[in-house]
C-alpha atoms as a PDB file:
ATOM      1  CA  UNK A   1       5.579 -31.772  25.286  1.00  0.00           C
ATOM      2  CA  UNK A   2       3.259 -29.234  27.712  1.00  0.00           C
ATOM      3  CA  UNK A   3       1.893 -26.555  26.296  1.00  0.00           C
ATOM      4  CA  UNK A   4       1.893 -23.109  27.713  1.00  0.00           C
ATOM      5  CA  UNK A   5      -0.889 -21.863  29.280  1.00  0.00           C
ATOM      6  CA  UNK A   6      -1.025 -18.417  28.358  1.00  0.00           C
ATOM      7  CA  UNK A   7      -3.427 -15.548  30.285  1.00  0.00           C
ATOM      8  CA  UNK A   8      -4.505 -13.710  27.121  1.00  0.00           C
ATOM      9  CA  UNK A   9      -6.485 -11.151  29.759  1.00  0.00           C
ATOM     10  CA  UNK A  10      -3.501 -10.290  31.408  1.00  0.00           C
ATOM     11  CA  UNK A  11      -1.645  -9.264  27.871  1.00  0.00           C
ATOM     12  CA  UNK A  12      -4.779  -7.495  26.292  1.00  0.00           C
ATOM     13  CA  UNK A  13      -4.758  -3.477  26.191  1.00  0.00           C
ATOM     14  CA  UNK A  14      -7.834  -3.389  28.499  1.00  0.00           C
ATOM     15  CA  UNK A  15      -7.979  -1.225  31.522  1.00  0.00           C
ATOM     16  CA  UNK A  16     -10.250  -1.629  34.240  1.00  0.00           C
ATOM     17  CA  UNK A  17     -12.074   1.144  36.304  1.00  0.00           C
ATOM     18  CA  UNK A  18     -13.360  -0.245  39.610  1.00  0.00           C
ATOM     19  CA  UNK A  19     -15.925   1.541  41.579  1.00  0.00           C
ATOM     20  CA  UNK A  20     -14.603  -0.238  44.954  1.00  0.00           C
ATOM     21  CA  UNK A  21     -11.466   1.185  44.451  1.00  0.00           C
ATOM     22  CA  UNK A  22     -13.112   4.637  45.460  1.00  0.00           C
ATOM     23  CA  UNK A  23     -15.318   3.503  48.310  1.00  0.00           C
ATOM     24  CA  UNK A  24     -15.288   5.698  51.330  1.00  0.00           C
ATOM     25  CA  UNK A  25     -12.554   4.088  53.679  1.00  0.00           C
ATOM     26  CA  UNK A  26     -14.679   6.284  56.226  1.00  0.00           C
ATOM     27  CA  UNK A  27     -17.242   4.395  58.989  1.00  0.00           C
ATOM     28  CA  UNK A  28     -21.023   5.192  57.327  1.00  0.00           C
ATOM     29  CA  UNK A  29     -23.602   5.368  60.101  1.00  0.00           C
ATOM     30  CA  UNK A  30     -27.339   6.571  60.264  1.00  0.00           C
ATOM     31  CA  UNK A  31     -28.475   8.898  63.006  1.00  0.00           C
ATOM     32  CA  UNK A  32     -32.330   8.408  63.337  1.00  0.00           C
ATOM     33  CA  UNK A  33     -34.119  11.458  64.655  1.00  0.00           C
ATOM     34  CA  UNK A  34     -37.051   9.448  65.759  1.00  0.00           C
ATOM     35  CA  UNK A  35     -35.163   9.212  68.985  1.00  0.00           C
ATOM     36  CA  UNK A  36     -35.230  12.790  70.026  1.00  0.00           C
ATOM     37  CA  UNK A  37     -39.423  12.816  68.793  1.00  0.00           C
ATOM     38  CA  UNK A  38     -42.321  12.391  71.886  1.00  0.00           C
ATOM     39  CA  UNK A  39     -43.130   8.923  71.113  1.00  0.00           C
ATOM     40  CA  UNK A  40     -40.948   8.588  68.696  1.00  0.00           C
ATOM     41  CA  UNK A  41     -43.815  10.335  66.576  1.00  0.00           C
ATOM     42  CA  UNK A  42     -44.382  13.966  67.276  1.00  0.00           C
ATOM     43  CA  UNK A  43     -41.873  16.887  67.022  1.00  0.00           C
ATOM     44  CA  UNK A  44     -42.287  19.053  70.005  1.00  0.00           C
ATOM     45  CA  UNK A  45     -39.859  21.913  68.555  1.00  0.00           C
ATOM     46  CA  UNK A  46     -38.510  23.215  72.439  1.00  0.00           C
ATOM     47  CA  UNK A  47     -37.703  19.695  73.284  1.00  0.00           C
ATOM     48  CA  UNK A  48     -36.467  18.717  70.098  1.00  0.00           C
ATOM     49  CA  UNK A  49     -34.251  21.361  70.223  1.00  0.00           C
ATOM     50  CA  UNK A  50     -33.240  20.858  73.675  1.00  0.00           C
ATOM     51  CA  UNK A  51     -32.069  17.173  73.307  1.00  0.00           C
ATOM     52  CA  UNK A  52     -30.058  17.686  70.124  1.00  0.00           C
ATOM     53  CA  UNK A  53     -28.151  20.235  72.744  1.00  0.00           C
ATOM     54  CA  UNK A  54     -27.812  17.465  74.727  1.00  0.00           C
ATOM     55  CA  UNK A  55     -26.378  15.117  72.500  1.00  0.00           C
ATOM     56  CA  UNK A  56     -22.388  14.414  71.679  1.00  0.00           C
ATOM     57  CA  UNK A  57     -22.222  14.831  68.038  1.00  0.00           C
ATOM     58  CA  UNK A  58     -18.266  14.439  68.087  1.00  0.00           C
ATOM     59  CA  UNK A  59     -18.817  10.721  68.078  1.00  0.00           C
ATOM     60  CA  UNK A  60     -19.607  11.364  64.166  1.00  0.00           C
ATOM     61  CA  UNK A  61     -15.956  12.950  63.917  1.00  0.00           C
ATOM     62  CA  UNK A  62     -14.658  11.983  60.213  1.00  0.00           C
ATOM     63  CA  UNK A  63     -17.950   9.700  59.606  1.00  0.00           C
ATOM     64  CA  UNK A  64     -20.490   9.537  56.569  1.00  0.00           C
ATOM     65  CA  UNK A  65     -23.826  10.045  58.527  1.00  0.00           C
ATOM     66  CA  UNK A  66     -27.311   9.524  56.363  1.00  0.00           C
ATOM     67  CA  UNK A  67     -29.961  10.929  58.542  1.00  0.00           C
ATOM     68  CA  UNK A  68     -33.452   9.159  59.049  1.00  0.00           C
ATOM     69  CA  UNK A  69     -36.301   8.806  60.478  1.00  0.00           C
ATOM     70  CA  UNK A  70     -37.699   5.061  61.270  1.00  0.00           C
ATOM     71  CA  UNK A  71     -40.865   5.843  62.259  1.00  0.00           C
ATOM     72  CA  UNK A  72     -44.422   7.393  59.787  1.00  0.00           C
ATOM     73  CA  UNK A  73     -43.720  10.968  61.946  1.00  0.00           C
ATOM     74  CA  UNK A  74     -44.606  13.993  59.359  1.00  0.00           C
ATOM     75  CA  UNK A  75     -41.212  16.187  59.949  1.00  0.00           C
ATOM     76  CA  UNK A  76     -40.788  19.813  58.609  1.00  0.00           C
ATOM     77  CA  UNK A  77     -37.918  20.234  56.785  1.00  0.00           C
ATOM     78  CA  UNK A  78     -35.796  22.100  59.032  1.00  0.00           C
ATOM     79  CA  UNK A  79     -35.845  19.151  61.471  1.00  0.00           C
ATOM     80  CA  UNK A  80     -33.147  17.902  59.501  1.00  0.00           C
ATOM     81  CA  UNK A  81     -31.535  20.939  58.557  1.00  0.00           C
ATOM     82  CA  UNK A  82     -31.236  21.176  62.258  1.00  0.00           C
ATOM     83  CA  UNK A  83     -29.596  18.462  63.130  1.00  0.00           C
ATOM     84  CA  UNK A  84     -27.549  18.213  60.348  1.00  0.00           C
ATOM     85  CA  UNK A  85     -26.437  22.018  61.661  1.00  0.00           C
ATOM     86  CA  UNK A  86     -25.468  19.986  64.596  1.00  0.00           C
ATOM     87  CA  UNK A  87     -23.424  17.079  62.372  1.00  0.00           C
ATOM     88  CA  UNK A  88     -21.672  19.577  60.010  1.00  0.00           C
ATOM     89  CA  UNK A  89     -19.080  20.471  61.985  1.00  0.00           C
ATOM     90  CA  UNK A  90     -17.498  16.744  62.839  1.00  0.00           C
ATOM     91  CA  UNK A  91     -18.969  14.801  60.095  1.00  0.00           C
ATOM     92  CA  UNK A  92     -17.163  14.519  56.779  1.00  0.00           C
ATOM     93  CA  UNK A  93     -21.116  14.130  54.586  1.00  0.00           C
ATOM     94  CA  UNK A  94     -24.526  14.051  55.909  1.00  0.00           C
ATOM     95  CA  UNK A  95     -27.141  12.816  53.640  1.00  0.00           C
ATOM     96  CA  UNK A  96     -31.115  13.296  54.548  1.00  0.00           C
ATOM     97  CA  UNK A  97     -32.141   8.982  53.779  1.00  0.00           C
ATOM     98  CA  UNK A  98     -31.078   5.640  53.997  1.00  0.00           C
ATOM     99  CA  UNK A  99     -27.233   4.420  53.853  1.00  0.00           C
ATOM    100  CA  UNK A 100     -27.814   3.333  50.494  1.00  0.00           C
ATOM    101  CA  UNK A 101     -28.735   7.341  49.560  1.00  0.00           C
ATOM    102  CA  UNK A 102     -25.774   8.206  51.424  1.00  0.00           C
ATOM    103  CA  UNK A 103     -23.208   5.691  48.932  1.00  0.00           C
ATOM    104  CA  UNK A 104     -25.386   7.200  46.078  1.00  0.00           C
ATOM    105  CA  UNK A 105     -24.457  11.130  47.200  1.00  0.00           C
ATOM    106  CA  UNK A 106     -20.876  10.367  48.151  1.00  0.00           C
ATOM    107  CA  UNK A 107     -20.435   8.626  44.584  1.00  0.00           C
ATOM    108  CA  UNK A 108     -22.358  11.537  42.765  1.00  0.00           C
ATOM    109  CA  UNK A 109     -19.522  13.651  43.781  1.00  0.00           C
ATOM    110  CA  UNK A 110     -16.299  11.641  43.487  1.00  0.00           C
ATOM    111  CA  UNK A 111     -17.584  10.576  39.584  1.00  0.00           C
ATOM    112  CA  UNK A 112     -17.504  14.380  39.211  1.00  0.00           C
ATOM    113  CA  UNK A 113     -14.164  14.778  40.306  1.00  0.00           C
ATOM    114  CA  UNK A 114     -12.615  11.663  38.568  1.00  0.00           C
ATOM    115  CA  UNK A 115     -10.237  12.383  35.485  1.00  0.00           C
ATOM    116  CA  UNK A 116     -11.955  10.262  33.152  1.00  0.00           C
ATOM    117  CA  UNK A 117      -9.381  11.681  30.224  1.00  0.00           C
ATOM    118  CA  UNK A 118      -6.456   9.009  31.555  1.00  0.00           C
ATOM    119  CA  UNK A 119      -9.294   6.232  29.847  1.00  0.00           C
ATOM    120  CA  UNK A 120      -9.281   8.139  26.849  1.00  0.00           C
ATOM    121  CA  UNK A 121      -8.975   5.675  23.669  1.00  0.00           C
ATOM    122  CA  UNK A 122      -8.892   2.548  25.713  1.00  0.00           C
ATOM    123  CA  UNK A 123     -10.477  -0.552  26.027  1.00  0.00           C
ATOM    124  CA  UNK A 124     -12.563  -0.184  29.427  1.00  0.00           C
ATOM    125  CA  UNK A 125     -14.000  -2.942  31.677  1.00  0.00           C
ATOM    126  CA  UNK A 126     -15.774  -0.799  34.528  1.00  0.00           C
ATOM    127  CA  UNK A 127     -15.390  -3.829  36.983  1.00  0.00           C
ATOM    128  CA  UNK A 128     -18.570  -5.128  38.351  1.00  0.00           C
ATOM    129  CA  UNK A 129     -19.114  -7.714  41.021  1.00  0.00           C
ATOM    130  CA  UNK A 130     -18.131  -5.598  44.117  1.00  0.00           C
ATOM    131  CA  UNK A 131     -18.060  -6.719  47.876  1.00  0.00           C
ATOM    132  CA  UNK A 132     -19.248  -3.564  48.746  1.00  0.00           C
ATOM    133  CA  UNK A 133     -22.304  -1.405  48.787  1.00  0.00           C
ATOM    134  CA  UNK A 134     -21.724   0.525  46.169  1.00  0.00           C
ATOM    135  CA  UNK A 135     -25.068   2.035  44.371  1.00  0.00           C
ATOM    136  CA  UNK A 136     -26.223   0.409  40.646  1.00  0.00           C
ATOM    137  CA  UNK A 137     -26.280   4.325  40.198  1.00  0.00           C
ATOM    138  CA  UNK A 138     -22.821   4.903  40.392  1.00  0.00           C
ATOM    139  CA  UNK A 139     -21.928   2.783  37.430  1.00  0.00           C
ATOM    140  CA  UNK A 140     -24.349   4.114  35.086  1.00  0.00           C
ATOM    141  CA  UNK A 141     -23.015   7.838  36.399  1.00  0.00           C
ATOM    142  CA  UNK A 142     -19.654   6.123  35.356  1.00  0.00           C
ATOM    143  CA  UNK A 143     -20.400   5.367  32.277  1.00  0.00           C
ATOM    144  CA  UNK A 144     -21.881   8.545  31.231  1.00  0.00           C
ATOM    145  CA  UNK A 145     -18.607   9.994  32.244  1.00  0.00           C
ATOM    146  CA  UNK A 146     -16.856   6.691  30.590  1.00  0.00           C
ATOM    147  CA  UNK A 147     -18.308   7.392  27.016  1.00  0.00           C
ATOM    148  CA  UNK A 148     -16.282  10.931  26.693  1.00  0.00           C
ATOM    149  CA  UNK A 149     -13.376   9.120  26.772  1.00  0.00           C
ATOM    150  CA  UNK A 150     -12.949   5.466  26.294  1.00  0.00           C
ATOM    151  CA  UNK A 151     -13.058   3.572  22.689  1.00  0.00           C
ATOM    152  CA  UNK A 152     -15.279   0.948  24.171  1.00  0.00           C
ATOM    153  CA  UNK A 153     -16.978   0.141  27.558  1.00  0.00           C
ATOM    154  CA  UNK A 154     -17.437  -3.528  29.120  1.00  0.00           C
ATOM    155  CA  UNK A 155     -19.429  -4.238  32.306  1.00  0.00           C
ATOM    156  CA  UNK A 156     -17.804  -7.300  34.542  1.00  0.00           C
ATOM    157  CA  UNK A 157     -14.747  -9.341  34.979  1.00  0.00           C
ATOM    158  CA  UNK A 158     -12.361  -9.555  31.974  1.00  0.00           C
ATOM    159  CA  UNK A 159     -13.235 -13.295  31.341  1.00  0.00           C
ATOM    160  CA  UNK A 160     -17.047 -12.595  30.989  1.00  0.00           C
ATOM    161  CA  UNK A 161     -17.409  -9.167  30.339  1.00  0.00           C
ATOM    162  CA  UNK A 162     -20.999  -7.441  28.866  1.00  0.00           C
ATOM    163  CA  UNK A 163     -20.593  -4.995  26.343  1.00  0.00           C
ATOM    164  CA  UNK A 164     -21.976  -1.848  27.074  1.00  0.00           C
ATOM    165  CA  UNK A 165     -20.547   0.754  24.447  1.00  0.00           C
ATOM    166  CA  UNK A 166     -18.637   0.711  21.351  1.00  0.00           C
ATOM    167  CA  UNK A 167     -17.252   4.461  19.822  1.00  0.00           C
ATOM    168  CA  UNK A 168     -17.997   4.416  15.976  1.00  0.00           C
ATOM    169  CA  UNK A 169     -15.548   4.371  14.147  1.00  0.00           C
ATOM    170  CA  UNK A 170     -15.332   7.746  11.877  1.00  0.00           C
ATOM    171  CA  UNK A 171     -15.139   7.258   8.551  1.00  0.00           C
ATOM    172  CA  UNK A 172     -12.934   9.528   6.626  1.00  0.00           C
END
């Protein structure tokens, strides 16, 4: 006689909130500004301001840009300000840093805008493991948001899950 195999994760009450399920389905890019710098160093403010004129900033149309600068040159602030000015009106975010900043920004706001309430009273496994980049940020920013809602928090994959948060019970 076989016995049934049966997939006790499949009939358990848990739900599972994954990160990757949210991540941008827009291209992510960086635009360094070294290139419009004399030498790739020095910010010459007419010529600076010159070249970004030059430049076609539609190719950014719909993209996530994170805006750098690879080399040690000391920028003012409004270097990026500037050509961000010049991003704004194609790109859908531009981030001053590395891609990684830019995955951290874009997450800050879609956790804020998430309707954690539809987790409230349930299990959660907030699914780790991702194929993407998303920032170790974002899932401690989900969890924060998690705890308002959900009667207990697990970090992973259903079959080896790490506990993360437990609501006490209220005694009455």
């Amino acid at each position: 006689m076989e016995e049934e195999i049966i997939n006790k994760v499949a009939q358990s009450s848990l739900v599972v909130f994954d990160l990757e399920d949210y991540f941008p389905a827009e291209e992510a890019v960086v635009v360094d500004i070294s290139q419009w710098l004399y030498e790739g160093f020095v910010l010459k403010e007419k010529e600076f301001r010159a070249a970004l004129k030059e430049v076609d900033f539609t190719v950014y149309q719909n993209k996530l840009v994170a805006l750098t600068c690879s080399t040690d040159a000391i920028l003012p602030s409004w270097a990026f300000m500037l050509v961000s000015s010049y991003l704004q009106p194609f790109a859908k975010q531009v981030n001053q840093g590395s891609l990684t900043d830019l995955y951290l920004a874009f997450y800050q706001n879609l956790i804020n805008t998430i309707d954690f309430s539809v987790y409230q009273d349930q299990p959660v496994i907030i699914k780790g493991c991702s194929k993407k980049a998303i920032p170790e940020e974002a899932y401690v920013m989900a969890t924060q948001k998690m705890m308002h809602h959900a009667r207990s928090i697990m970090f992973g994959e259903a079959c080896s899950a790490v506990p993360i948060y437990k609501r006490k019970k209220i005694e009455n």
